[in-house]
Structure formats: C-alpha cells, structure tokens
N, C-alpha and C. Protein backbone atom coordinates (compact mmCIF):
# COMPACT_ATOMS: atom_id res chain seq x y z
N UNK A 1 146.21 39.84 -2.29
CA UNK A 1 145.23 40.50 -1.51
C UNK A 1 145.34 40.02 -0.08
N UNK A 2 145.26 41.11 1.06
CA UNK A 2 144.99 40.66 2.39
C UNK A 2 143.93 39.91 2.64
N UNK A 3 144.41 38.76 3.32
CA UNK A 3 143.21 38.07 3.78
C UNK A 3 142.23 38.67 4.83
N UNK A 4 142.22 39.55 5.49
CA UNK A 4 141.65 39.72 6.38
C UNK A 4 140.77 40.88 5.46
N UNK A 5 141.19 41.62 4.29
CA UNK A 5 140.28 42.42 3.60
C UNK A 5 139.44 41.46 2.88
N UNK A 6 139.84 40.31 2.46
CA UNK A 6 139.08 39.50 2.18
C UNK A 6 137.75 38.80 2.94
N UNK A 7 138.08 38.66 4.03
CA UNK A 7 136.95 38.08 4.76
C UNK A 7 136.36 39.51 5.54
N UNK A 8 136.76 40.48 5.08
CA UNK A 8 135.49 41.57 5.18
C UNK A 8 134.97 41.99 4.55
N UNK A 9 135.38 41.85 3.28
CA UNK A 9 134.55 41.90 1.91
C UNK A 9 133.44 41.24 1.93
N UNK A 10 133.72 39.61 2.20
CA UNK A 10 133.05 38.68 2.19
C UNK A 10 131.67 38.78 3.36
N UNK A 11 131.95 39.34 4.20
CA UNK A 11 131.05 39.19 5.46
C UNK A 11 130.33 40.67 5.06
N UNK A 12 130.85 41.92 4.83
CA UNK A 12 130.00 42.57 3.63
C UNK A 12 129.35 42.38 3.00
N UNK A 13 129.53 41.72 2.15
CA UNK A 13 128.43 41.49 0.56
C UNK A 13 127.43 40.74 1.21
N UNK A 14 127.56 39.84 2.46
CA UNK A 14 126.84 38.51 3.26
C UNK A 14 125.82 39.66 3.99
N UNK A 15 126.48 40.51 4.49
CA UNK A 15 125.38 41.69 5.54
C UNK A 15 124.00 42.29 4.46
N UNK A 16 125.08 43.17 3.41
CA UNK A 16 124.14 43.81 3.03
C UNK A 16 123.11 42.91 1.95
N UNK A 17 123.44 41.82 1.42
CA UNK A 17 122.57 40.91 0.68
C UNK A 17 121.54 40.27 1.95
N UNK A 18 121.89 39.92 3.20
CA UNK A 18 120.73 39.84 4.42
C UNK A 18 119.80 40.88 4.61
N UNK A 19 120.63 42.09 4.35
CA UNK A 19 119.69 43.16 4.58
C UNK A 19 118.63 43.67 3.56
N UNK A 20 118.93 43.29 1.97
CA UNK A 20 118.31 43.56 1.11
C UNK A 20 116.84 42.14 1.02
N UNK A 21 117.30 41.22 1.23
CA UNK A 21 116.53 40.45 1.39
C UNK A 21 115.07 40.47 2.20
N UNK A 22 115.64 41.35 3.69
CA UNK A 22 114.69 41.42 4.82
C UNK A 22 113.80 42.71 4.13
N UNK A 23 114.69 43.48 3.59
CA UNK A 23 114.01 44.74 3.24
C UNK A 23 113.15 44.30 2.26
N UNK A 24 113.85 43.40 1.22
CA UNK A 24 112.28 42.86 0.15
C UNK A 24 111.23 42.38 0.65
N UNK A 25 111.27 41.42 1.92
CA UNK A 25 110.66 40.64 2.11
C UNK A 25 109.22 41.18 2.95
N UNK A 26 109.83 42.85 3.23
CA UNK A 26 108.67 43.37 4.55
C UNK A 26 107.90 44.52 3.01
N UNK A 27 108.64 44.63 2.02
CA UNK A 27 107.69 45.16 0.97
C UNK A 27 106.83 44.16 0.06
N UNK A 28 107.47 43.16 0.04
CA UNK A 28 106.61 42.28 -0.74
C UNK A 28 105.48 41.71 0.02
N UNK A 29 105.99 41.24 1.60
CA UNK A 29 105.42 40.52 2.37
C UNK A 29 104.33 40.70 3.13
N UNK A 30 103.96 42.85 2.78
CA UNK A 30 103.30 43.55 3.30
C UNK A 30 103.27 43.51 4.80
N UNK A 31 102.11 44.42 5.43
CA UNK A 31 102.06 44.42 6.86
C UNK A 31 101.54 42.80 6.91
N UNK A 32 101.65 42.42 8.92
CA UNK A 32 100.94 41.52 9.33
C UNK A 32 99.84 41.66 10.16
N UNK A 33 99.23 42.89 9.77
CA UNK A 33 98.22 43.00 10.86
C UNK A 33 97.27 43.91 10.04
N UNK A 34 96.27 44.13 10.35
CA UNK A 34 95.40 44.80 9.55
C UNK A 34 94.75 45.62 10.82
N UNK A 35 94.90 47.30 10.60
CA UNK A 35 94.29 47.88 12.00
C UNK A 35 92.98 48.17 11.70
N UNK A 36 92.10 47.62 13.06
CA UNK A 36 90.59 47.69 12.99
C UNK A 36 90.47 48.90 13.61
N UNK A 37 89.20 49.74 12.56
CA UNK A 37 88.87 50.87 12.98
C UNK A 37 87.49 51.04 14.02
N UNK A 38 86.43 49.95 13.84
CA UNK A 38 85.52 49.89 14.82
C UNK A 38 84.67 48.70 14.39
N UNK A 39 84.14 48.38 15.58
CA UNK A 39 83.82 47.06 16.25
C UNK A 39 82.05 47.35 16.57
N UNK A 40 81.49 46.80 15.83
CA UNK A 40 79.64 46.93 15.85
C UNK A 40 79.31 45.24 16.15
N UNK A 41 79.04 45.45 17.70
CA UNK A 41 78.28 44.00 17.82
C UNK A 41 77.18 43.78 17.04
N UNK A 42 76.72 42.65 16.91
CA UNK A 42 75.31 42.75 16.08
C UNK A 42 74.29 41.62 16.43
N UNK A 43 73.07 41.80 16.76
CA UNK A 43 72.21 40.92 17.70
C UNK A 43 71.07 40.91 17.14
N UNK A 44 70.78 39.97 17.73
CA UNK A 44 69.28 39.23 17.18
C UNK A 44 68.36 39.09 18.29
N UNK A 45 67.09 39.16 17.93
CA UNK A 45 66.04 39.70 19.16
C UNK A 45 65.51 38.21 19.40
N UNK A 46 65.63 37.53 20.14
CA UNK A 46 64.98 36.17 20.35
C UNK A 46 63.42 35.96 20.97
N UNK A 47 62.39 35.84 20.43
CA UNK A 47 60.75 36.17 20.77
C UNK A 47 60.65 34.20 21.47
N UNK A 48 60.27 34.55 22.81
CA UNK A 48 59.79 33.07 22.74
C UNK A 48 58.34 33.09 23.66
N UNK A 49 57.51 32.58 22.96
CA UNK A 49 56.14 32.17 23.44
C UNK A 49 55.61 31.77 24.40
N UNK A 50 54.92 32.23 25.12
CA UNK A 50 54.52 31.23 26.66
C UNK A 50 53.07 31.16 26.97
N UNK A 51 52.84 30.67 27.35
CA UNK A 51 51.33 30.38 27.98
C UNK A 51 51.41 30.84 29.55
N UNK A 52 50.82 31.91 29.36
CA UNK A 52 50.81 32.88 31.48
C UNK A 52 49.12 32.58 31.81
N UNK A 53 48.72 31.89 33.15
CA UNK A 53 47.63 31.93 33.33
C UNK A 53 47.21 31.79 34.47
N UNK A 54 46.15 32.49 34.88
CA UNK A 54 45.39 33.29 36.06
C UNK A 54 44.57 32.67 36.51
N UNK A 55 44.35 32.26 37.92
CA UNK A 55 42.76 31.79 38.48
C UNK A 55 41.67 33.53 38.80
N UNK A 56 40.75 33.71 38.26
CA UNK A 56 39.81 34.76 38.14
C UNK A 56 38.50 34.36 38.98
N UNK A 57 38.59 35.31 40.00
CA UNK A 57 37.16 35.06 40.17
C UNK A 57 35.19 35.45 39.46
N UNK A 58 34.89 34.82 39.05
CA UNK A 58 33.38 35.11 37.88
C UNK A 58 32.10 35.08 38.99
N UNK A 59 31.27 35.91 38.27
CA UNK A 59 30.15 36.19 39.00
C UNK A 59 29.10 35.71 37.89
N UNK A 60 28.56 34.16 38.05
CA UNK A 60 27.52 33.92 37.13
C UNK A 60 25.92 33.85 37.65
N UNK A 61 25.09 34.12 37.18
CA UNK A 61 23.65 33.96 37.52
C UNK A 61 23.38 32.64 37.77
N UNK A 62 22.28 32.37 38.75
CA UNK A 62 22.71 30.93 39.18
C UNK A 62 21.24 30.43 37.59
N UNK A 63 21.01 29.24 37.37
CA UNK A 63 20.08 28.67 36.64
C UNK A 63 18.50 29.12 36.68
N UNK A 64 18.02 29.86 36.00
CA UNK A 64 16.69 30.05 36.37
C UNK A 64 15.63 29.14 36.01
N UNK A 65 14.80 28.78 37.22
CA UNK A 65 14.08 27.19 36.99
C UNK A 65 12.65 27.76 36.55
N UNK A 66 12.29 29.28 36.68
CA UNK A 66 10.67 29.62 36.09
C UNK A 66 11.32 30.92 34.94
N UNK A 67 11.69 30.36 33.69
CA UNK A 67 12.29 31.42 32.51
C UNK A 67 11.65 31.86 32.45
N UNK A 68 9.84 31.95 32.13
CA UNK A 68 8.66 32.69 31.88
C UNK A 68 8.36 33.69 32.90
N UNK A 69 8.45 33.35 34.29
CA UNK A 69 8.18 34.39 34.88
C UNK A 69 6.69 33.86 35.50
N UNK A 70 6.11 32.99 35.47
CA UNK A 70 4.57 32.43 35.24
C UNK A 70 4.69 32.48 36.97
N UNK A 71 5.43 32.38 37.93
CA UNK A 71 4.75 32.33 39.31
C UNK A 71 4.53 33.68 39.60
N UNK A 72 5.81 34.70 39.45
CA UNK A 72 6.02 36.17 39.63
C UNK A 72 4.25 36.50 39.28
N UNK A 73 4.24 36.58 37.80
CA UNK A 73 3.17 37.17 37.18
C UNK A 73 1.52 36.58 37.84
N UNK A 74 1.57 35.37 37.94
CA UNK A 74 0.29 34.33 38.36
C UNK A 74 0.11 35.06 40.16
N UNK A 75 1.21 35.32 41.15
CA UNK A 75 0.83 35.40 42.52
C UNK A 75 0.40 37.20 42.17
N UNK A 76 1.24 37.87 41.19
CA UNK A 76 0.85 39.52 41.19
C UNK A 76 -0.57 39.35 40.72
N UNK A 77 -0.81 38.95 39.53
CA UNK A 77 -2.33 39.39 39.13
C UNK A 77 -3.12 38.56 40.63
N UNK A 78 -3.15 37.67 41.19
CA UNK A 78 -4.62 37.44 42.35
C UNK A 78 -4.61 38.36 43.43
N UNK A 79 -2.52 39.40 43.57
CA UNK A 79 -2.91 40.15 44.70
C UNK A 79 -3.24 41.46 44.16
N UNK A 80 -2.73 41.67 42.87
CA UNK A 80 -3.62 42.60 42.18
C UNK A 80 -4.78 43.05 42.01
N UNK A 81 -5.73 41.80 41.68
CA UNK A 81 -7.01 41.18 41.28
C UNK A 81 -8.05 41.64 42.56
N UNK A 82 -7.12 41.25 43.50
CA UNK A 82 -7.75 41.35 44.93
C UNK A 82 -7.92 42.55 46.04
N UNK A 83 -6.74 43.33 45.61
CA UNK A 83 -6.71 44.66 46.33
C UNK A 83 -7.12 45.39 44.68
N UNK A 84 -8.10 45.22 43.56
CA UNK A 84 -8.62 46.23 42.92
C UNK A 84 -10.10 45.74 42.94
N UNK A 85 -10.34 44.86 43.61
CA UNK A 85 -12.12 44.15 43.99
C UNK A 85 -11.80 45.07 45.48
N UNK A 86 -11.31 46.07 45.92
CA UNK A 86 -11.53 46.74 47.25
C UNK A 86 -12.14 48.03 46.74
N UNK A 87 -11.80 48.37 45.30
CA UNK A 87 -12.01 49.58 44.98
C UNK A 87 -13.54 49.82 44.43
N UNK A 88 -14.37 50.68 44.83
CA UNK A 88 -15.01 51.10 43.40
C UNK A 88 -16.27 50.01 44.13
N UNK A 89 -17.59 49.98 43.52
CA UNK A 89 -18.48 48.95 43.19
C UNK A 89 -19.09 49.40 42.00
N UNK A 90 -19.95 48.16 42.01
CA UNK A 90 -20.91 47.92 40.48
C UNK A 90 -19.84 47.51 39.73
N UNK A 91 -19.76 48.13 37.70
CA UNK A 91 -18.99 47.72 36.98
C UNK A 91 -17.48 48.29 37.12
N UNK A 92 -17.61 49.21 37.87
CA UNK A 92 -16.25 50.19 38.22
C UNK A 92 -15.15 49.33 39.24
N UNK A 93 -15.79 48.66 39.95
CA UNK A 93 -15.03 47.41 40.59
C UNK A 93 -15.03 46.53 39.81
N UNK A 94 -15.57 45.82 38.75
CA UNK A 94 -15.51 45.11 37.76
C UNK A 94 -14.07 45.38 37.20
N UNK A 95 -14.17 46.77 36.43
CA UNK A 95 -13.13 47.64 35.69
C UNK A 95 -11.61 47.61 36.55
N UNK A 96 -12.03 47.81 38.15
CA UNK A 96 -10.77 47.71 39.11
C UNK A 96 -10.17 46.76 39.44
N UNK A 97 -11.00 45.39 39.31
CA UNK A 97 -10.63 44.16 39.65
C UNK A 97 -9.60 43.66 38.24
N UNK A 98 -10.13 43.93 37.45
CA UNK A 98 -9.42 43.58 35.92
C UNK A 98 -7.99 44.46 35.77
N UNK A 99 -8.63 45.70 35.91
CA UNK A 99 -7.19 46.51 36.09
C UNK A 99 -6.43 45.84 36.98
N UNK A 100 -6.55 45.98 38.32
CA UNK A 100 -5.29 45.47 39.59
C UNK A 100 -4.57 44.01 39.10
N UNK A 101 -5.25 42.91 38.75
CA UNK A 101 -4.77 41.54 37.83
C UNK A 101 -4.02 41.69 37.02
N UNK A 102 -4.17 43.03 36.03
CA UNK A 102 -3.18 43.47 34.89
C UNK A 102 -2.10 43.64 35.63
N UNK A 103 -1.99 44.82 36.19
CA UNK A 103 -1.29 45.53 37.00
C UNK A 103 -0.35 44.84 37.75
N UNK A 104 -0.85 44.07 38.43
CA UNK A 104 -0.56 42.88 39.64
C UNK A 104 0.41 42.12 39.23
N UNK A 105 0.00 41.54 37.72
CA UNK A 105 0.80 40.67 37.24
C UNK A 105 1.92 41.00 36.68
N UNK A 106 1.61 42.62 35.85
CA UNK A 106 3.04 43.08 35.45
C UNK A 106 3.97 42.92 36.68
N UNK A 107 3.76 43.69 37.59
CA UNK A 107 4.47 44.20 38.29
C UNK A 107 5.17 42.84 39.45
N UNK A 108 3.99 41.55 39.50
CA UNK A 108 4.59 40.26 39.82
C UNK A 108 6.03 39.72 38.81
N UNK A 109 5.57 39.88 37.37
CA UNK A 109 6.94 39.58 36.60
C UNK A 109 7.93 40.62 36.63
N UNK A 110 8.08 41.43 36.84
CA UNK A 110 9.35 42.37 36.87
C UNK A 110 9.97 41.79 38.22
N UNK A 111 8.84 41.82 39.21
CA UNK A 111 9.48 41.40 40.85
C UNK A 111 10.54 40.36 40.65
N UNK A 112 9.82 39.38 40.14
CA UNK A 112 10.53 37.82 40.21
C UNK A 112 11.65 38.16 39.07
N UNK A 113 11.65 38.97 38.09
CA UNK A 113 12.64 38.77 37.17
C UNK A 113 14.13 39.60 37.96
N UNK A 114 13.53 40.40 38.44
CA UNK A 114 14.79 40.83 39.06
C UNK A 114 15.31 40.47 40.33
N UNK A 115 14.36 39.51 41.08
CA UNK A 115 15.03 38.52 41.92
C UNK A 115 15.72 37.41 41.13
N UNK A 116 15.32 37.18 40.39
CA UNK A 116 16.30 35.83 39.44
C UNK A 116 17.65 36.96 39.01
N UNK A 117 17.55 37.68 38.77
CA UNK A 117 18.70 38.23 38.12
C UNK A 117 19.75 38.58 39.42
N UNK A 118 19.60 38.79 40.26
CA UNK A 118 20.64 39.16 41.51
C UNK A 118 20.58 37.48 42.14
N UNK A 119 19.81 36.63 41.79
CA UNK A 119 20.61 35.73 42.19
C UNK A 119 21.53 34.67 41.33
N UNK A 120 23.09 34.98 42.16
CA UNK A 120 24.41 34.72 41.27
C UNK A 120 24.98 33.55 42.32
N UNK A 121 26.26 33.35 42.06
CA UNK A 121 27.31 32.96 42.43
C UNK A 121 28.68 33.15 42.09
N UNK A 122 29.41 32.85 42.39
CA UNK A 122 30.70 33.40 42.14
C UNK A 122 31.43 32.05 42.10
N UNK A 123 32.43 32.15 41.24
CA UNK A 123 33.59 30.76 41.15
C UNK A 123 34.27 30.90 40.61
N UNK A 124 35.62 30.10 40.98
CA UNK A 124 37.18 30.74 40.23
C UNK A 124 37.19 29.78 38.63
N UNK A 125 37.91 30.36 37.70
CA UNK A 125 38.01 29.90 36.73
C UNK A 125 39.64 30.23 35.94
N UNK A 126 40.04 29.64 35.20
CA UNK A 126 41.55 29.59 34.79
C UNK A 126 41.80 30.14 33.58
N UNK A 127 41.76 31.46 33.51
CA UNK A 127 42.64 32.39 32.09
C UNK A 127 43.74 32.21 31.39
N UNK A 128 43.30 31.90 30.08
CA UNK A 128 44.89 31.94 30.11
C UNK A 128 45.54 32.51 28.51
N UNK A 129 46.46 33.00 28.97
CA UNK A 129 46.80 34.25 26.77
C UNK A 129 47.99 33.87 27.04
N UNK A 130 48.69 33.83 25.68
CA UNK A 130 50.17 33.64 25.38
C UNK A 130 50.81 35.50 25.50
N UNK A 131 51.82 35.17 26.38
CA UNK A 131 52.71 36.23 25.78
C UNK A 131 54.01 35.87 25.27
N UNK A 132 54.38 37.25 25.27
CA UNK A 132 55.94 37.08 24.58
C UNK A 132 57.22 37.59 25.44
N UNK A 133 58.14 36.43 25.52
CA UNK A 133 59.61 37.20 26.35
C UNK A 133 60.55 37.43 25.36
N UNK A 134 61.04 38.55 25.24
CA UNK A 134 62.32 38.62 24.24
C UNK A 134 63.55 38.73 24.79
N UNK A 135 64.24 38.84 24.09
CA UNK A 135 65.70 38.88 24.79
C UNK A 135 66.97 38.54 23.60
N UNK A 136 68.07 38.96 24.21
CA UNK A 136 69.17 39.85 22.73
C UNK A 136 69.52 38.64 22.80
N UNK A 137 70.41 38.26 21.77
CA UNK A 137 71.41 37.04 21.26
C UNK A 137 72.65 37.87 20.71
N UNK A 138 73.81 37.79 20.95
CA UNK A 138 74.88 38.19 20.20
C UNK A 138 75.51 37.12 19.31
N UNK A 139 75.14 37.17 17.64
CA UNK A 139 75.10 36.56 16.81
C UNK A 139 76.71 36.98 15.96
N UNK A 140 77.57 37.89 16.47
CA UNK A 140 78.80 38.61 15.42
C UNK A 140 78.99 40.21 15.50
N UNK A 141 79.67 40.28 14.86
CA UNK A 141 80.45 41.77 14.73
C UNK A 141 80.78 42.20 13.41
N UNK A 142 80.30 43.21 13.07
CA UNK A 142 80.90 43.49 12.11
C UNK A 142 82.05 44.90 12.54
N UNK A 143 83.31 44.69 11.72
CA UNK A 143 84.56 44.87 11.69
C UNK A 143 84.85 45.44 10.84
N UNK A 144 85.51 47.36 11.03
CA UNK A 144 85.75 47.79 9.75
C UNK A 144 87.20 48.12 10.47
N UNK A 145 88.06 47.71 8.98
CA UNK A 145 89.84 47.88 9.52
C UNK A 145 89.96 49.01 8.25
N UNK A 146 91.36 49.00 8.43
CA UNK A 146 91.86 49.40 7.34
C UNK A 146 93.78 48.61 6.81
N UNK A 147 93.78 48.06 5.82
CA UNK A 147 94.86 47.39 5.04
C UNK A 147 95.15 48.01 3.95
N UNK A 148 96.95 48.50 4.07
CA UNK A 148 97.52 48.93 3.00
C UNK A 148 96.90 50.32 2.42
N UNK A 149 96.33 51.03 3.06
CA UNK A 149 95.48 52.74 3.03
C UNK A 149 94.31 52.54 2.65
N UNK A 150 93.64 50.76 2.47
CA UNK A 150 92.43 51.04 1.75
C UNK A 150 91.69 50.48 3.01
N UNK A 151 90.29 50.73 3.61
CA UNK A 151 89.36 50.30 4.30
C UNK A 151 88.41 49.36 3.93
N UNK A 152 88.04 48.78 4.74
CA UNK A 152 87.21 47.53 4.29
C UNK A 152 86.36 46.93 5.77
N UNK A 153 85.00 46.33 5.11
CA UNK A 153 84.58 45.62 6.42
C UNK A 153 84.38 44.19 6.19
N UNK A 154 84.09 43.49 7.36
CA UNK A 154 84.29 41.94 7.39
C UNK A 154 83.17 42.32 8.68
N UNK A 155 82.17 40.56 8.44
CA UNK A 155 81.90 40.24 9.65
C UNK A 155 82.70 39.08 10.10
N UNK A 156 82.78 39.45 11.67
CA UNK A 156 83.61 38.44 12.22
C UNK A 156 82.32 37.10 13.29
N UNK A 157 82.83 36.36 13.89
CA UNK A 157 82.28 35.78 14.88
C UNK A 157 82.34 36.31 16.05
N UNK A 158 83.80 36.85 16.49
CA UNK A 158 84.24 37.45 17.94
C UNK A 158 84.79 38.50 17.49
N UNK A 159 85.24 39.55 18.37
CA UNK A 159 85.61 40.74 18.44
C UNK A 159 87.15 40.43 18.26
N UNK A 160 87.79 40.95 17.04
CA UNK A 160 89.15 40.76 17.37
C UNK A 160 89.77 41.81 17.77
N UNK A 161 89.68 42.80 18.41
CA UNK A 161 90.87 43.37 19.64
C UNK A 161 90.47 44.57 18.26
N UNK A 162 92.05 44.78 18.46
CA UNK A 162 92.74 46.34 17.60
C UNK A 162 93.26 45.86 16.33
N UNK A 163 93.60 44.84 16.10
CA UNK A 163 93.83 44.33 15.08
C UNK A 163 93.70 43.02 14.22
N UNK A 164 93.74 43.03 13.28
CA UNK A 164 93.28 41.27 12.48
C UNK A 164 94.49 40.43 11.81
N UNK A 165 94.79 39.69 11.80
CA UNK A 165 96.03 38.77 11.35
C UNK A 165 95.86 38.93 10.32
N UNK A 166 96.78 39.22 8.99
CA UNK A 166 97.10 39.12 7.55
C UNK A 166 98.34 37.67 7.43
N UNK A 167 97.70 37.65 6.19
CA UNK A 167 98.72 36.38 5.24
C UNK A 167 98.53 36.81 3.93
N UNK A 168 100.10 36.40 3.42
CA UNK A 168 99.61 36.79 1.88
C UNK A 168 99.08 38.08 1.53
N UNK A 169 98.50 38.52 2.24
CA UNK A 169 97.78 39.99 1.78
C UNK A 169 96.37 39.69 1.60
N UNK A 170 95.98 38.74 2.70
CA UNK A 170 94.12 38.84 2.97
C UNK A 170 94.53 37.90 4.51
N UNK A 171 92.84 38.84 4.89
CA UNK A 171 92.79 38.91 6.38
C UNK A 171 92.62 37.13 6.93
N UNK A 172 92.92 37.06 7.90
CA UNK A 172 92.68 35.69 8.46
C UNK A 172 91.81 35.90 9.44
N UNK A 173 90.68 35.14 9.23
CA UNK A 173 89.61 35.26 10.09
C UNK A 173 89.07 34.18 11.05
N UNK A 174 89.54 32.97 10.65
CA UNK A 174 89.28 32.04 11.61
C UNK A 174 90.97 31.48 12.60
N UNK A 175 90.94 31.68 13.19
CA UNK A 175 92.07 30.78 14.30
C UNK A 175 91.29 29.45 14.35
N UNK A 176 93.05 28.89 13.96
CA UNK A 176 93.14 27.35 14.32
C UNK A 176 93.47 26.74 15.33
C-alpha cells in the first residue's frame, strides 16, 4: 500500500471521527443559552410612618371668675327694680317695681354671659398625626424563556438580558 494513501486514510477516519464527536456533543450537550421571552420587574410598596406636625393657632375663652352670672343678674334686677318704681303708682308700681327686678336681672345675666363668652384669647399650640410615605423597592424579575421548544418561568434577582446560561440542561441562575 502507498504510504501517502495511508496517511490519508488515517487523517480521514481522524477528521470525520472529530466531526462525529462535535456533532454528538452539540446534540447531547443541548443549547447553551436559554432565550428569554419577557422580563416583569416586580416591586414591593415600602409604607414608612412619620410623625408631621403643625404649630395652630386656637381661640380659647379666657377663665370665667363669676360662672353663675350673680353680678350680671344682681346690678340688672336694682336697675331694673329702679327704672320699674318710675312706672305706675299705688300697687301697680308695686307690680312694676317687681316686674323691672325680674326683668332687669334676666336681662343683667344674658348681658354678662355674653360678655364672658367673647372674651377669648388666642395661642399657638402643636398638632400632630402620623402619615404615610410610600415608595417602590425593586425586589426581582420574573423571567419567562423558552428551552428546547418548551417555555418556562423563573424568578431571577437581576434582569438577565436576552438570554440565560444553561448547563447540563438546567438554567444557571446565580453567577459566580
């Protein structure tokens, strides 16, 4: 036999046994990438609590030092008393004098009650309510690919691009 048919034989059988090999190795070995079909960030609403508070100005009644009303009523009935002793004589001024005292005095306690009531003051004072600030957190992604014609989802931590690393024939999800 020619040697030189010999060592093309040889470098033959060497090619196509390389080539059968590579060819097993990308069917057995499957793809290395798994193509992602879409990418859903996914977030969490973060609520945090605060105490917000206001100086307000208040309008309080100042202390009332006669609660009864006893001067109001006591100065109305004598000027009462006194301009109804103008009216009338005999028992009919009797009758007028008693009336105007009634009279006098009501109308002394309403006086004074509603001077106590308009007198106020005003002073600032400190409000205060919790509200709420919210605000997003991006907590992951969920990831739907598709491997080998079948689809599937994964959540991830980060967004991996267009595609996901395979081994073996399951996805790799953490980088080292």
């Amino acid at each position: 036999m020619n040697k030189s048919l010999l060592v093309g034989a040889v470098l033959g059988a060497v090619g196509v046994t390389a080539g059968g090999a590579v060819a097993t190795y990308s069917l057995v070995g499957g793809p290395d990438y798994a193509e992602v079909l879409a990418v859903e960030p996914i977030n969490e609403t973060i609520r945090t609590p605060r105490e917000e508070c206001k100086d307000v100005a208040v309008t309080r009644q100042k202390p009332v030092q006669d609660q009864h009303r006893i001067a109001g009523t006591a100065i109305g009935a004598v000027v009462g008393g006194l301009l109804g002793n103008q009216v009338g004589g005999g028992t009919g001024k009797k009758i007028a004098t008693v009336a105007g005292a009634v009279g006098g005095g009501y109308a002394g306690n309403q006086v004074q009650g509603n001077m106590q009531a308009g007198d106020t003051y005003t002073t600032t004072e400190t409000r205060c309510n919790t509200v709420t600030d919210t605000s997003e957190k991006l907590v992951g992604y969920n990831v739907k690919y598709e491997l080998d014609g079948k689809v599937g989802q994964v959540r991830m931590d980060k967004d991996p691009g267009s595609r996901i690393p395979v081994e073996d024939g399951k996805l790799v999800l953490a980088t080292q």
